[in-house]
N, C-alpha and C. Protein backbone atom coordinates (compact mmCIF):
# COMPACT_ATOMS: atom_id res chain seq x y z
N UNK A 1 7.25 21.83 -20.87
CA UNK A 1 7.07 20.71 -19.96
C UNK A 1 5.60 20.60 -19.60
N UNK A 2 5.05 19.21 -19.87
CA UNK A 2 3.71 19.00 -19.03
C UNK A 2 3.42 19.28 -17.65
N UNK A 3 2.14 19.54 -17.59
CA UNK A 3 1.69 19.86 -15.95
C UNK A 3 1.69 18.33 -15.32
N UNK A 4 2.04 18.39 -14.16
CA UNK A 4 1.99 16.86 -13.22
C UNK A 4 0.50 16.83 -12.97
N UNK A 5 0.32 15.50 -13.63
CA UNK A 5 -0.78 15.06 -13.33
C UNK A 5 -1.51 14.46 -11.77
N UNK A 6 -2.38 15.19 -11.71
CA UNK A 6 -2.92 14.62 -10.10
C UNK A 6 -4.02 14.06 -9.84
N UNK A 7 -4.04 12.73 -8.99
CA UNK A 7 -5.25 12.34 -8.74
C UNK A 7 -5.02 12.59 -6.78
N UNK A 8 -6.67 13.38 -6.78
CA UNK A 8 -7.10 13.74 -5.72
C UNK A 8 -8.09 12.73 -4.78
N UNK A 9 -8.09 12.03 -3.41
CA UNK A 9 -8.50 11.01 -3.19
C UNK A 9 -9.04 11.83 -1.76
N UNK A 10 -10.39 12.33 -1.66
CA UNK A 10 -10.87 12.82 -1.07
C UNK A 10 -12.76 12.90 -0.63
N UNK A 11 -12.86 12.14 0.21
CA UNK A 11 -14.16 12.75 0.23
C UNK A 11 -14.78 13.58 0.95
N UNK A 12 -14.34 14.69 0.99
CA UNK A 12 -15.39 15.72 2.06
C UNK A 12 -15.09 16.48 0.84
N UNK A 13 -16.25 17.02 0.26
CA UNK A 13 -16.55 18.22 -1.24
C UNK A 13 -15.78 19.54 -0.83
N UNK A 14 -15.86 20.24 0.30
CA UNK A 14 -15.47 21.10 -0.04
C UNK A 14 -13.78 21.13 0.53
N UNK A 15 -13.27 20.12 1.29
CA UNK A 15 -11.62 19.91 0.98
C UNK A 15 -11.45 19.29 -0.23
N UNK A 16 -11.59 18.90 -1.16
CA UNK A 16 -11.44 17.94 -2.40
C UNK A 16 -11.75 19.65 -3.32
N UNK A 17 -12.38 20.47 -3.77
CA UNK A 17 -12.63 21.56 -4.16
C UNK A 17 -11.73 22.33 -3.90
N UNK A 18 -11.64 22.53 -2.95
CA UNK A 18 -9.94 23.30 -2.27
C UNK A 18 -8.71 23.50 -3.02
N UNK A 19 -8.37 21.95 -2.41
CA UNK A 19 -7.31 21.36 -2.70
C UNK A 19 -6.84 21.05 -4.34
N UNK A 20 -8.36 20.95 -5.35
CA UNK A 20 -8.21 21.58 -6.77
C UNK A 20 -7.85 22.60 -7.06
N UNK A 21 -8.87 23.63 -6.66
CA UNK A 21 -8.16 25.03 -6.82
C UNK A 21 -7.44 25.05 -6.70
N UNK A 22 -6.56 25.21 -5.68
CA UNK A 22 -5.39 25.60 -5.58
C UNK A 22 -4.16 24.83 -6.29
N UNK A 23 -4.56 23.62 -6.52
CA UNK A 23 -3.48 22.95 -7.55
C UNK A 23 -3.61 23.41 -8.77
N UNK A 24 -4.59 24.01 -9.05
CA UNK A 24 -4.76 24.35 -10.41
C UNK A 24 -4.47 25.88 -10.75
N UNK A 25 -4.37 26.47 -9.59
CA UNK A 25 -3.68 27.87 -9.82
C UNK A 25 -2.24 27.96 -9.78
N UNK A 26 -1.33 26.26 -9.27
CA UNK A 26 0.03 26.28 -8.45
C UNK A 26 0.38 25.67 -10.19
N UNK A 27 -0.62 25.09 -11.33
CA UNK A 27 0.11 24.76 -12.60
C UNK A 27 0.00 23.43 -12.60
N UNK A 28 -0.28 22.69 -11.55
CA UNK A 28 -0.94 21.36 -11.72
C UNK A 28 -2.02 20.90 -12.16
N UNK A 29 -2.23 19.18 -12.86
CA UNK A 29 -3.39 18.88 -13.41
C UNK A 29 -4.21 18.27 -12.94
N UNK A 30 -5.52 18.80 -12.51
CA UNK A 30 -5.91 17.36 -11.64
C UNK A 30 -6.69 16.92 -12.36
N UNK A 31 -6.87 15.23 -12.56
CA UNK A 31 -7.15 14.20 -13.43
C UNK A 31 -8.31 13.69 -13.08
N UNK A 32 -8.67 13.69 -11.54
CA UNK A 32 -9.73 13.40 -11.35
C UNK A 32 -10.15 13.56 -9.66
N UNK A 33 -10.82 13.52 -9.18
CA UNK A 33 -11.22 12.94 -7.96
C UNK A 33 -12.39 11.92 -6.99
N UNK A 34 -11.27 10.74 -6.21
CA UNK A 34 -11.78 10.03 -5.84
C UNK A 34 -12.54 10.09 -4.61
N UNK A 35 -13.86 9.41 -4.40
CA UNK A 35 -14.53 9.96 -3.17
C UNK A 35 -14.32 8.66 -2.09
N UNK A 36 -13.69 7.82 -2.59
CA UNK A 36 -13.16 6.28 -1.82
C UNK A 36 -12.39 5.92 -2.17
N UNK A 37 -11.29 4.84 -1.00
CA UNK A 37 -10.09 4.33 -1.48
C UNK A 37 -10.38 3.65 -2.39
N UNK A 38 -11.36 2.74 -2.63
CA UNK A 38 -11.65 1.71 -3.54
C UNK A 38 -11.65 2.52 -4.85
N UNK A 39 -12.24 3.48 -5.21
CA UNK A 39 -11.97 4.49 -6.14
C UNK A 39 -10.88 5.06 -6.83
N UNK A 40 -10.07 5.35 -5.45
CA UNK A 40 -8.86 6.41 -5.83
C UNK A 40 -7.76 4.95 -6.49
N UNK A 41 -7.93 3.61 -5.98
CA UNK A 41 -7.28 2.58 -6.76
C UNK A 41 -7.70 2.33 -8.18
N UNK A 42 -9.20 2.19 -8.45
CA UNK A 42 -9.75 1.76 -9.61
C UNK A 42 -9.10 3.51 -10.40
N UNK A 43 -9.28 4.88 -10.29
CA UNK A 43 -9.11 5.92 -10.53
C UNK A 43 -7.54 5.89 -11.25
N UNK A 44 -6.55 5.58 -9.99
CA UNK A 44 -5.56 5.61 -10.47
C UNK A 44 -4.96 4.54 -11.75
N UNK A 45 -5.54 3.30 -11.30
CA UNK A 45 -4.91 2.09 -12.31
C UNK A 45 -5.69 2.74 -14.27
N UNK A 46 -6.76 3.73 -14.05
CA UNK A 46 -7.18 3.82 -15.25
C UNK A 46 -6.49 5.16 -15.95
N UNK A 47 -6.21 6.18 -14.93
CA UNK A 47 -5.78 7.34 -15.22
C UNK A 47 -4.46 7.42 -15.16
N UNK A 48 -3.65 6.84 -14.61
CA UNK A 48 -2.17 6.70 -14.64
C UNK A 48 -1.78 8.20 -14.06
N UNK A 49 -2.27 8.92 -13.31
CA UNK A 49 -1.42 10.07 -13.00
C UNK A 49 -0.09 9.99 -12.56
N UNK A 50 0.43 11.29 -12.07
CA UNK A 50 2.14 11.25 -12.07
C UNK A 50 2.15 11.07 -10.54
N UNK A 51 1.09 11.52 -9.59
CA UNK A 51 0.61 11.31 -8.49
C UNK A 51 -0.50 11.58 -7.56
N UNK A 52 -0.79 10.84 -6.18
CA UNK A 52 -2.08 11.00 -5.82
C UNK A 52 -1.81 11.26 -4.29
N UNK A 53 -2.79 12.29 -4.46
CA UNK A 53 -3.25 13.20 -2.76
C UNK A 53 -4.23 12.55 -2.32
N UNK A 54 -4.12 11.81 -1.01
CA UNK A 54 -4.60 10.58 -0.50
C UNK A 54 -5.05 10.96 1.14
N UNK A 55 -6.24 11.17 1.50
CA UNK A 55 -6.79 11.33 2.34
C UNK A 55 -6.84 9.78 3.15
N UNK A 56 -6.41 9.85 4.43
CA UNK A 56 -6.34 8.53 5.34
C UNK A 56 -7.09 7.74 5.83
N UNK A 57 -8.72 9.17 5.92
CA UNK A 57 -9.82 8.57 5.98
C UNK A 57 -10.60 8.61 5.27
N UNK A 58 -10.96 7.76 4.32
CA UNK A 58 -12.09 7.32 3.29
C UNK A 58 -12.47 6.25 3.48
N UNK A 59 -13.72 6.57 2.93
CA UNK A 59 -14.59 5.20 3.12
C UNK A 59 -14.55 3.98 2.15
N UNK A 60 -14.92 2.44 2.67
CA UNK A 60 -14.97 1.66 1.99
C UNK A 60 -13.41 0.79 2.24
N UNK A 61 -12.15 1.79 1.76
CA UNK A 61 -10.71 1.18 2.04
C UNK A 61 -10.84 2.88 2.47
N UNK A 62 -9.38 2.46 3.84
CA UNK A 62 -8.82 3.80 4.06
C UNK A 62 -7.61 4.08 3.42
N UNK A 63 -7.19 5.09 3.92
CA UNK A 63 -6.47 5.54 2.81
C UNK A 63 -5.00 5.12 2.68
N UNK A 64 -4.68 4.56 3.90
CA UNK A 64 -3.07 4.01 3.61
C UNK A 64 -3.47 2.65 3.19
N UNK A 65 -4.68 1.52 3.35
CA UNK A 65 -4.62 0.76 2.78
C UNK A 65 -4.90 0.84 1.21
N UNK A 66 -5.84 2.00 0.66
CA UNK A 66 -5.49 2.26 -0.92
C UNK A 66 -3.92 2.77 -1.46
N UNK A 67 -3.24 3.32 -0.25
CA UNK A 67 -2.08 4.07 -0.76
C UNK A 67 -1.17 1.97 -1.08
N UNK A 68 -1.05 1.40 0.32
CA UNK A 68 -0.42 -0.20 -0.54
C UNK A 68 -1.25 -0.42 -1.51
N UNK A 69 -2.13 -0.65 -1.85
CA UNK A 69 -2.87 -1.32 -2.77
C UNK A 69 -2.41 -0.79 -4.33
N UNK A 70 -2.59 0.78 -4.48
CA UNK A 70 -1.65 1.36 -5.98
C UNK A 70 -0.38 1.03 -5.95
N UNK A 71 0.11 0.88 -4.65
CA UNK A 71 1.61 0.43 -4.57
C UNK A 71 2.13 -0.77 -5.34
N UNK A 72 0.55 -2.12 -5.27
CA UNK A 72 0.85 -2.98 -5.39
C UNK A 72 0.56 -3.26 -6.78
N UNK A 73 -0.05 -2.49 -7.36
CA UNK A 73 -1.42 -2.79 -8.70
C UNK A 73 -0.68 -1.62 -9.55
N UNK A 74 -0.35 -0.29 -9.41
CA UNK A 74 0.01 0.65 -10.31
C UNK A 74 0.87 1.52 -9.46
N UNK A 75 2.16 1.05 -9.40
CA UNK A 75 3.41 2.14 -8.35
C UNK A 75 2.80 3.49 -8.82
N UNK A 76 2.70 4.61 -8.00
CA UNK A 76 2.08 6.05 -8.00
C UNK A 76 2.79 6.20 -6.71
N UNK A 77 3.66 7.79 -7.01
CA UNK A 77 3.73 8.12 -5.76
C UNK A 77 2.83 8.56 -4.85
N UNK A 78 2.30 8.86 -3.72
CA UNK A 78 1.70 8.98 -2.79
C UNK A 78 1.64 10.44 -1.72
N UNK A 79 0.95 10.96 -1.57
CA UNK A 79 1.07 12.18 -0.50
C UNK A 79 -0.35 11.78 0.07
N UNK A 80 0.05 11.65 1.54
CA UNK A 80 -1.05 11.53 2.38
C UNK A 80 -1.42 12.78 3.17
N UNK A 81 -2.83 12.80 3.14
CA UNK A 81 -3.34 14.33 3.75
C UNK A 81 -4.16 13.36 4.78
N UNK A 82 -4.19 14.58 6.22
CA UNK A 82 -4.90 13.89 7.32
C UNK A 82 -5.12 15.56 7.87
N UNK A 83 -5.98 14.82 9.02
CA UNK A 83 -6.31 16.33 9.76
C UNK A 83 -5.38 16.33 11.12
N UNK A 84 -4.54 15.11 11.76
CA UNK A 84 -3.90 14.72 11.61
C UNK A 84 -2.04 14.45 12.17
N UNK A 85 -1.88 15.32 13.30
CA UNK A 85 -0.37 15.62 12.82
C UNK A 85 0.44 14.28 14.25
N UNK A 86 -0.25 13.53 15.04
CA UNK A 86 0.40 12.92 15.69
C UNK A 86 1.16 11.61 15.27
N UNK A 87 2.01 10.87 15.90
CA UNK A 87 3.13 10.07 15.36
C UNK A 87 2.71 8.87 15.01
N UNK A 88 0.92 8.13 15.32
CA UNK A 88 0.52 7.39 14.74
C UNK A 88 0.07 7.34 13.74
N UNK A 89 -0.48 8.44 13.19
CA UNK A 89 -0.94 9.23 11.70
C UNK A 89 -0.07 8.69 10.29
N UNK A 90 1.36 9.63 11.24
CA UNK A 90 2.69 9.66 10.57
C UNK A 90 3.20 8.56 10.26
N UNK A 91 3.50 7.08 11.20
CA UNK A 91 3.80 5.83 11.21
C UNK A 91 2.36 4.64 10.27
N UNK A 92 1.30 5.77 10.07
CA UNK A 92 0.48 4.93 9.40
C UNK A 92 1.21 5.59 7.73
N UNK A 93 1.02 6.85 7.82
CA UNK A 93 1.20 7.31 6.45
C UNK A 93 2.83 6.22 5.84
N UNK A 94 3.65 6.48 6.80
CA UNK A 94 4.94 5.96 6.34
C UNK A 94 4.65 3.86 6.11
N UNK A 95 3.76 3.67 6.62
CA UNK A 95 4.15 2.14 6.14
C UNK A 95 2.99 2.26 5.37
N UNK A 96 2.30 2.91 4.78
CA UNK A 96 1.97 2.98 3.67
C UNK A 96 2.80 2.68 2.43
N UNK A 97 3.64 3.10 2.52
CA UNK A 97 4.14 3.93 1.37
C UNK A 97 4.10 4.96 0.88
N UNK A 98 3.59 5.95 1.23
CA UNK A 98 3.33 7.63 1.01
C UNK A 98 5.02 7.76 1.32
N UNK A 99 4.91 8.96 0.55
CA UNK A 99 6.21 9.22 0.41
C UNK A 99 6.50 10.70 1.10
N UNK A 100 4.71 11.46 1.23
CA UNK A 100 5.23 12.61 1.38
C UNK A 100 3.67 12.16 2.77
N UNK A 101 3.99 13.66 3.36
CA UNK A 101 2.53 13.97 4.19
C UNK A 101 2.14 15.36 4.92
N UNK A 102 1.07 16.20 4.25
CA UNK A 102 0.30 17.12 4.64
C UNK A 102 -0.87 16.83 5.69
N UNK A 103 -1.02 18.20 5.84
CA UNK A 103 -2.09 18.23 7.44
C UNK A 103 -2.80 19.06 6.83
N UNK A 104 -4.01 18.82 7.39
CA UNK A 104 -5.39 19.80 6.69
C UNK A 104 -5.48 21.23 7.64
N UNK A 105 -5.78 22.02 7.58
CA UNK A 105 -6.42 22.51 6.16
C UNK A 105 -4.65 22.67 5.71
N UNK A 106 -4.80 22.58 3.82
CA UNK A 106 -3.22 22.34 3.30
C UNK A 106 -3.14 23.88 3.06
N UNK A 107 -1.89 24.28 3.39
CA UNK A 107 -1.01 25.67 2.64
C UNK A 107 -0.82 25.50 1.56
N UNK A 108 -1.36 26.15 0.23
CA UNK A 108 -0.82 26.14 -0.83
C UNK A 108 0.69 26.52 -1.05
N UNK A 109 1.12 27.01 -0.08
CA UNK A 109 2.78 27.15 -0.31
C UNK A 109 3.50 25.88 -0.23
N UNK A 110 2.91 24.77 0.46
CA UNK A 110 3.52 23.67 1.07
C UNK A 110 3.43 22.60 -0.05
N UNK A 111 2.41 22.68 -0.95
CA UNK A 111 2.32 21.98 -2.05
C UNK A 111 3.48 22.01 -3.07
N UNK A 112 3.73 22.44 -3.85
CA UNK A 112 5.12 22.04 -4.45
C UNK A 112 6.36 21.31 -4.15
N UNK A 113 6.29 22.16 -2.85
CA UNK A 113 8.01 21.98 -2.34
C UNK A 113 7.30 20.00 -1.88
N UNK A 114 6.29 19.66 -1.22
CA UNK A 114 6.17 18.79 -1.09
C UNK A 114 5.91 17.99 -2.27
N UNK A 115 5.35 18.19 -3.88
CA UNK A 115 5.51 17.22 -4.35
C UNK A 115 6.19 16.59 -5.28
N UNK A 116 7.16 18.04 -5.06
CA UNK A 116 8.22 17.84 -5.85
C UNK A 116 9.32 17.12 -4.67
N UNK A 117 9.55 16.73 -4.13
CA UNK A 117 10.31 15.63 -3.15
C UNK A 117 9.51 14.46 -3.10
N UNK A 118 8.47 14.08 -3.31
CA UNK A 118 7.46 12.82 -3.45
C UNK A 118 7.97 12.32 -4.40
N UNK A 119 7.84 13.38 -5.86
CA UNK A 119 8.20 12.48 -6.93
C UNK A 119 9.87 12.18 -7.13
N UNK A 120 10.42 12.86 -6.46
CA UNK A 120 11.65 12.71 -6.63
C UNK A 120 12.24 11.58 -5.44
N UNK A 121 11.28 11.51 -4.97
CA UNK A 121 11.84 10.12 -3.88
C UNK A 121 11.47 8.98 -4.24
N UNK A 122 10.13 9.25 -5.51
CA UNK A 122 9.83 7.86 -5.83
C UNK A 122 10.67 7.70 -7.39
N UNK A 123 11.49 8.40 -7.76
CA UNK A 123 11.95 8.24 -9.05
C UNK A 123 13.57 7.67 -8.16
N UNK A 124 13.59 8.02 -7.49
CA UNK A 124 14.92 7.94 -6.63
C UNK A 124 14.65 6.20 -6.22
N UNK A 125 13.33 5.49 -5.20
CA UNK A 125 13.33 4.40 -5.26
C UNK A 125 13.01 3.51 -6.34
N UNK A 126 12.10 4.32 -7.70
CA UNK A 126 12.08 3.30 -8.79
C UNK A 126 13.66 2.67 -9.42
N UNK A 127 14.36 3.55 -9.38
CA UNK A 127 15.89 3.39 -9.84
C UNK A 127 16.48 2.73 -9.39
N UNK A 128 16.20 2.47 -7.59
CA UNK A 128 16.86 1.64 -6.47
C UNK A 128 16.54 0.06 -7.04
N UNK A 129 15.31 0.08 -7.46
CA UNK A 129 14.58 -1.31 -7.38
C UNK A 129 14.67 -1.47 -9.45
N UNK A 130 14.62 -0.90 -9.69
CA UNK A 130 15.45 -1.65 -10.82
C UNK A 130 17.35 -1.80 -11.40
N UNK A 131 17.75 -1.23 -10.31
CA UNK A 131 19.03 -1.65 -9.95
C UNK A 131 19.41 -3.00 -9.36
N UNK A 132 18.35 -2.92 -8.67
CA UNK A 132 18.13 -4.29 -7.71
C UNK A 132 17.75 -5.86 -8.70
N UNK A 133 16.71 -5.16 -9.42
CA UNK A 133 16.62 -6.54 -10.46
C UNK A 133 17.59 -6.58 -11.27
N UNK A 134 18.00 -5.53 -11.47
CA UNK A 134 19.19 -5.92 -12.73
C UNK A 134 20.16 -6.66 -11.81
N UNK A 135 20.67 -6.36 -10.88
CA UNK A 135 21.91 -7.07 -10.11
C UNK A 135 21.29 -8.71 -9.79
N UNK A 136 20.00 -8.70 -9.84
CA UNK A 136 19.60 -10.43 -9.34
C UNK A 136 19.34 -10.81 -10.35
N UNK A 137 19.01 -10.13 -11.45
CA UNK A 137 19.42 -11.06 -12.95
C UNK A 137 20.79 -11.32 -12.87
N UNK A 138 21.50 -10.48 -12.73
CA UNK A 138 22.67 -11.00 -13.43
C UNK A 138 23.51 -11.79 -12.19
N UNK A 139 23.27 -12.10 -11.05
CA UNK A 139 23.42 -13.06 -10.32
C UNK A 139 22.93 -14.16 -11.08
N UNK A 140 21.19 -14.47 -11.18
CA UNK A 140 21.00 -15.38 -11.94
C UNK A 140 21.70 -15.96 -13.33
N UNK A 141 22.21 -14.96 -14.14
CA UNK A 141 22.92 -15.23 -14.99
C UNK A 141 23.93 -15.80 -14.79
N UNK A 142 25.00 -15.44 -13.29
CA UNK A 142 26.21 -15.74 -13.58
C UNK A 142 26.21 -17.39 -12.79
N UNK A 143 24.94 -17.70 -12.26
CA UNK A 143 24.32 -19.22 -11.22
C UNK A 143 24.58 -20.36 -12.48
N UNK A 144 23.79 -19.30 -13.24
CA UNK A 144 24.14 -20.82 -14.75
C UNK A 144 24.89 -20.60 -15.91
N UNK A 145 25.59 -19.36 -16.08
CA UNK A 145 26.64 -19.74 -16.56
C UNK A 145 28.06 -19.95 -15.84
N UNK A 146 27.91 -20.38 -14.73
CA UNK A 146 29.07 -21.25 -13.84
C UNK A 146 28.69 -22.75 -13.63
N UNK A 147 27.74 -23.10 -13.83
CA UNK A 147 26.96 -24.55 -13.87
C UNK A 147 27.40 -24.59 -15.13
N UNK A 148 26.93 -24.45 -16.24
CA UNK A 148 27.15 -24.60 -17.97
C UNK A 148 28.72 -24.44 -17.85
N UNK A 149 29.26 -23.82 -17.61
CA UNK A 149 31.21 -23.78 -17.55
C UNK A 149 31.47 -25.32 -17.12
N UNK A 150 30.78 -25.35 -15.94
CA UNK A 150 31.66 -26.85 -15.06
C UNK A 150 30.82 -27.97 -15.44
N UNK A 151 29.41 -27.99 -16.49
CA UNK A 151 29.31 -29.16 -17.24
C UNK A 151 30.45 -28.90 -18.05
N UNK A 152 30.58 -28.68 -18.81
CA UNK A 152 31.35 -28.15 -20.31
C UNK A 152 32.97 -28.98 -19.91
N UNK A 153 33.51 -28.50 -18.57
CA UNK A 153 34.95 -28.96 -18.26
C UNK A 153 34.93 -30.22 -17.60
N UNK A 154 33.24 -30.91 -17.68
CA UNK A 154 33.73 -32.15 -17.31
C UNK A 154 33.45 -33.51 -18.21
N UNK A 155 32.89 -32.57 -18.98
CA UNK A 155 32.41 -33.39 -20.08
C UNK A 155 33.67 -33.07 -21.13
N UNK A 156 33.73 -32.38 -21.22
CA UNK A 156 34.87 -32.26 -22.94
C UNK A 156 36.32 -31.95 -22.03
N UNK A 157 36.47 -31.99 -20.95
CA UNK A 157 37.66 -31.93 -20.33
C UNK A 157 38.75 -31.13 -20.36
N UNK A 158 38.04 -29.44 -20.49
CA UNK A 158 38.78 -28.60 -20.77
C UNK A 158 38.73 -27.54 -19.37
N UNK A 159 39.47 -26.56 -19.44
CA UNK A 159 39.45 -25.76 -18.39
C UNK A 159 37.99 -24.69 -18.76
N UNK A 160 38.21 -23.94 -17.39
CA UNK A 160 37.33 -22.64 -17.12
C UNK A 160 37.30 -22.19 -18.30
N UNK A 161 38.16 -21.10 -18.67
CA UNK A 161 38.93 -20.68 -19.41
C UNK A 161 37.97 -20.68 -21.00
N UNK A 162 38.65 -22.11 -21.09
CA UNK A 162 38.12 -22.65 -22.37
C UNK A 162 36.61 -22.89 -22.48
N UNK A 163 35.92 -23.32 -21.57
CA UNK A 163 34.63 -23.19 -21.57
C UNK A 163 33.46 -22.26 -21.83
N UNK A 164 34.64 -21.03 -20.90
CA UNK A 164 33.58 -19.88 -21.38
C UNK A 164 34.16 -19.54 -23.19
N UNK A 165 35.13 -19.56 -23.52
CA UNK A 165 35.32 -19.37 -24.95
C UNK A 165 34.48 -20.06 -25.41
N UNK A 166 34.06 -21.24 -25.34
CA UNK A 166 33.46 -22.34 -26.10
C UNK A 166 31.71 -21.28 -25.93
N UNK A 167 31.52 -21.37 -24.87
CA UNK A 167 30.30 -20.69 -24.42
C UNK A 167 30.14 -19.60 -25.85
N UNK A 168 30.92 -18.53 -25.29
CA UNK A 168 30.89 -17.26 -25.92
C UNK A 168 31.30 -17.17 -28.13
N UNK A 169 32.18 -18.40 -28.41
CA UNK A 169 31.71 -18.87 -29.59
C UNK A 169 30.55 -19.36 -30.01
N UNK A 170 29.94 -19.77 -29.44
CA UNK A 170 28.48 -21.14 -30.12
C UNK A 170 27.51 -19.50 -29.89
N UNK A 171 27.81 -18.73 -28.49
CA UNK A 171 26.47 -17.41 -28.28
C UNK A 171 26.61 -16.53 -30.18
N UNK A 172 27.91 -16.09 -29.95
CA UNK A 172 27.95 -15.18 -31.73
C UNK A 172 27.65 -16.33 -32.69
N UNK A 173 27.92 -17.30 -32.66
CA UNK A 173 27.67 -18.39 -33.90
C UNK A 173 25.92 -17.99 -33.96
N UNK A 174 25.33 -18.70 -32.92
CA UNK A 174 23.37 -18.49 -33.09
C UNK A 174 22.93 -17.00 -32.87
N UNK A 175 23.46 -15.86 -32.10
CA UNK A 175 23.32 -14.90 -32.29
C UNK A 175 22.38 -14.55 -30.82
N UNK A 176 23.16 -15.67 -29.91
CA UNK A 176 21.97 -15.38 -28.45
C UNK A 176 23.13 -14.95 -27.52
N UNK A 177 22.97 -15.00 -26.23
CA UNK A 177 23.64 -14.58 -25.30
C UNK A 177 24.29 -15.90 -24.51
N UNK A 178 25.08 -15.60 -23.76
CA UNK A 178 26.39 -16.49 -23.21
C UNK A 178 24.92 -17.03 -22.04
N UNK A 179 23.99 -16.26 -21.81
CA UNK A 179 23.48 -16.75 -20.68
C UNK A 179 22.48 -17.23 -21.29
N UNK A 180 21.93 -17.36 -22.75
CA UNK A 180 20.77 -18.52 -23.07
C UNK A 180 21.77 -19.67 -23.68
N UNK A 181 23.18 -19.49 -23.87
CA UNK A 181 23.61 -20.77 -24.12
C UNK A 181 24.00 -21.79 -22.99
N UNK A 182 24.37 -20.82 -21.66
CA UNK A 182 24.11 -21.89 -21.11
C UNK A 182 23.29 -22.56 -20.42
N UNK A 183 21.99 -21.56 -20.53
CA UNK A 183 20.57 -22.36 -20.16
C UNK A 183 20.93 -23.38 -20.85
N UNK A 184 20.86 -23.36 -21.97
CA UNK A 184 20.58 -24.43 -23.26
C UNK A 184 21.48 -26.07 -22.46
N UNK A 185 22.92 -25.59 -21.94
CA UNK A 185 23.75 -26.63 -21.55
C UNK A 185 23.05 -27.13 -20.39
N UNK A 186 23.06 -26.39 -19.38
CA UNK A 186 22.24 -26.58 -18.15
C UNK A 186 20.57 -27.80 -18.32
N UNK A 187 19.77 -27.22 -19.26
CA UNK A 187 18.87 -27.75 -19.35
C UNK A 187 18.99 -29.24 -20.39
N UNK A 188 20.27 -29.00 -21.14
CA UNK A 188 20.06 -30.39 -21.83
C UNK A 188 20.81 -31.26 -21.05
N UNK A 189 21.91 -31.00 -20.05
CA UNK A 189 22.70 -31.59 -18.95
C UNK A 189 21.08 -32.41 -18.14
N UNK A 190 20.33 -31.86 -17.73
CA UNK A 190 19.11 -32.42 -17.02
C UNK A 190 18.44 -33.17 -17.13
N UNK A 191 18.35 -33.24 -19.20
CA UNK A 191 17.47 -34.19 -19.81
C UNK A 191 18.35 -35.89 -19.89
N UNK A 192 19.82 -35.02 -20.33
CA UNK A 192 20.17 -36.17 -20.36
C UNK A 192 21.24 -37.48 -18.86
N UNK A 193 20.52 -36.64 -18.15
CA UNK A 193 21.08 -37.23 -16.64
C UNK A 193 20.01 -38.08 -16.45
C-alpha cells in the first residue's frame, strides 16, 4: 500500500519542520509545504494529495477560507491545526469543511488516529454526494420519461403500459437508453408545438 500523501499548509518554519518529521517517521508522505493559503490552494490543485494539514492562520487567505476554497476547486480532505482549542476556533474549523482538528504543539500519537477518520469521513461524504447525484439523475430521468410516456398516450392513443414498451423497443432498436429516447420525444413534442 502507498504512503498517504500530505500537503502541509504552514507558515512558521519550525512548526511546518516538525510536523514533517514526524509524519515522515509515522510512514506518511509529505508532498509539499505551503507557506500561504493562497499557496496551500494553488499547492493542492497541482499536487493532488490524499490530504492537507491546514494551519488557520496564514497569510494572504486564512486558513479555513483556503480549507472552502480546495473544497470548492479540488475536494481534499482537510485537518485544521491552530494553537487554538476554544469553540470559535472549532466552529471556524467546522464550517470550513475540515473534517478533522489538532492543537499545536501536535502529538505525534494523535496524528494517525486523526487522519485516518478525516479520510474516512471524507470517503464516507464523497459516497453521500454521489449517491445524491445519482438519485437526482434519475429523478431527472424519470421527469421525462413520464412526459415522453404521456406524449406517446396522447398522441398514438395507447396506455402507460404500452408507451413505455414502445419507449423501451425504439431504446434496443438505436441502441440508446429509455431516457435519451425520451428526451428525443420530449424535445421533438416542443419543436413541433
Amino acid at each position: 500500500m502507498t504512503a498517504t500523501r500530505i500537503l502541509i499548509a504552514e507558515d512558521n518554519e519550525l512548526v511546518a519542520l516538525t510536523l514533517e518529521e514526524q509524519l515522515t517517521a509515522l510512514g506518511y508522505q509529505v508532498v509539499g509545504v505551503a507557506r500561504s493559503g493562497t499557496e496551500a490552494v494553488r499547492l493542492t490543485r497541482l499536487l493532488s494529495p490524499d490530504l492537507v494539514i491546514m494551519d488557520m492562520q496564514l497569510p494572504e487567505m486564512n486558513g479555513d477560507e483556503a480549507a472552502r476554497e480546495i473544497g470548492r476547486q479540488h475536494p481534499t480532505p482537510v485537518v485544521m491545526l491552530t494553537a487554538y482549542s476554544d469553540s470559535e476556533h472549532i466552529r471556524r474549523a467546522e464550517a470550513s469543511g475540515a473534517l478533522a482538528y489538532l492543537v499545536k504543539p501536535v502529538n505525534p500519537e494523535e496524528l494517525p488516529p486523526t487522519i485516518d477518520v478525516a479520510l474516512a469521513r471524507f470517503q464516507e461524504l464523497r459516497s453521500l454526494r454521489e449517491r445524491i447525484d445519482t438519485l437526482q439523475e434519475e429523478i431527472e430521468a424519470r421527469k421525462i420519461i413520464e412526459r415522453a410516456k404521456g406524449i406517446l398516450m396522447q398522441r398514438r392513443k395507447i396506455g402507460g403500459e404500452q408507451a413505455m414498451q414502445l419507449m423501451r423497443q425504439w431504446a434496443e432498436e438505436r441502441k440508446k437508453t429509455v431516457r435519451e429516447i425520451a428526451q428525443a420525444i420530449v424535445d421533438a413534442e416542443a419543436l413541433l408545438s
